[in-house]
Protein backbone atom coordinates (compact mmCIF):
# COMPACT_ATOMS: atom_id res chain seq x y z
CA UNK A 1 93.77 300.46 11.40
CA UNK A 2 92.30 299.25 14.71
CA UNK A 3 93.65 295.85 16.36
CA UNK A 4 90.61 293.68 17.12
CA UNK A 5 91.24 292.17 20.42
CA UNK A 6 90.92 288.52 20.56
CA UNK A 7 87.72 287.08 23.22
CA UNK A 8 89.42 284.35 25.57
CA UNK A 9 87.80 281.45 25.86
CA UNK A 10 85.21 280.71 28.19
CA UNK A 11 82.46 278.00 29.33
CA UNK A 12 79.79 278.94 30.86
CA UNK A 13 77.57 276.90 33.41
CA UNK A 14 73.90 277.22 33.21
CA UNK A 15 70.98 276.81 36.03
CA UNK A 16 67.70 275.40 35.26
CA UNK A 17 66.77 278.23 33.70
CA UNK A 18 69.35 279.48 31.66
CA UNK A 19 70.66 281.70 34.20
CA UNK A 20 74.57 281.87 34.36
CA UNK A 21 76.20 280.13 37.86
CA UNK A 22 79.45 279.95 36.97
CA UNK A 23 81.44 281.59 33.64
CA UNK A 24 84.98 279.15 33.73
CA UNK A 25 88.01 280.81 32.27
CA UNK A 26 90.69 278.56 32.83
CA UNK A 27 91.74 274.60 33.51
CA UNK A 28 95.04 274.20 34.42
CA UNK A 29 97.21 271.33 36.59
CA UNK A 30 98.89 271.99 40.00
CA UNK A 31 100.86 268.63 40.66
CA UNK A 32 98.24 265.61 40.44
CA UNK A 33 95.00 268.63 40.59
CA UNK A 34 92.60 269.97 38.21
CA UNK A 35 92.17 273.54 39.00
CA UNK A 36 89.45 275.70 37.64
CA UNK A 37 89.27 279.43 37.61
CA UNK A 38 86.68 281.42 36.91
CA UNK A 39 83.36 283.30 38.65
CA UNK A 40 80.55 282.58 40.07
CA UNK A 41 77.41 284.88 39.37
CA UNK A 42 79.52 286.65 37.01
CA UNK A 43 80.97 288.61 39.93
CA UNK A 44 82.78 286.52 42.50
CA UNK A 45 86.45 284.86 41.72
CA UNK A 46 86.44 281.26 42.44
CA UNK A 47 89.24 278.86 42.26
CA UNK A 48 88.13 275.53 42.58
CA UNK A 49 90.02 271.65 42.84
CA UNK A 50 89.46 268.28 41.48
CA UNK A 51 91.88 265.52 43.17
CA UNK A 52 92.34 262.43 42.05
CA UNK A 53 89.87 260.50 44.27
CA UNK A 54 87.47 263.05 43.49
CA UNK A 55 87.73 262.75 39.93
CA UNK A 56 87.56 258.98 40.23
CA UNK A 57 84.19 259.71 42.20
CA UNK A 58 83.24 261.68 39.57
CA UNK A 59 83.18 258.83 36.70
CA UNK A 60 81.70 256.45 39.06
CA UNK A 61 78.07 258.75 38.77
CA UNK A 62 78.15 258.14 34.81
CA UNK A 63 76.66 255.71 33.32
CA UNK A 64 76.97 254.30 29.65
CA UNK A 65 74.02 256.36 28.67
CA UNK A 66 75.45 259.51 29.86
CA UNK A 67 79.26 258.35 28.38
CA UNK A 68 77.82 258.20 25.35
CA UNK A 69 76.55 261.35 25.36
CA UNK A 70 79.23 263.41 26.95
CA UNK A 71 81.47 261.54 23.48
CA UNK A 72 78.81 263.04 21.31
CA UNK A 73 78.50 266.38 23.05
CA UNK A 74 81.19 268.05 21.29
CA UNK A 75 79.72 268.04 17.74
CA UNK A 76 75.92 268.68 18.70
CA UNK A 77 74.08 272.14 18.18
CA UNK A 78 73.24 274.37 20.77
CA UNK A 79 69.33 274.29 21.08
């Protein structure tokens, strides 16, 4: 009997059109960063890093409209 081989996870960030710019494979911490692995174009490795500040930037572009909906997200279907 053949083992089927479990997918790992993976987000994937779309361009205007639909086209893939970035497939995400992994969050993880180093110290007080966010790091995010993954590729961009489905072809180059990128490691990328949220600090801190920059995550405090981050929340400082939403507003309660956009909250709201990122809270919501989660449980809507995909068009």
């Amino acid at each position: 009997m053949a083992e089927t081989k479990k997918k790992a996870p993976m987000m994937k960030i779309l361009d205007a059109n639909d086209k893939e710019l970035m497939a995400v494979r992994k969050f993880e911490r180093d110290g007080d960063n966010l790091v995010i692995r993954g590729k961009i174009f489905g072809a180059m490795p990128m490691v990328a890093k949220v600090t801190p500040e920059e995550a405090r930037a981050a929340l400082k572009l939403l507003d309660r409209k956009t909250i709201l909906f990122l809270l919501t997200l989660l449980f809507r279907k995909s068009a």
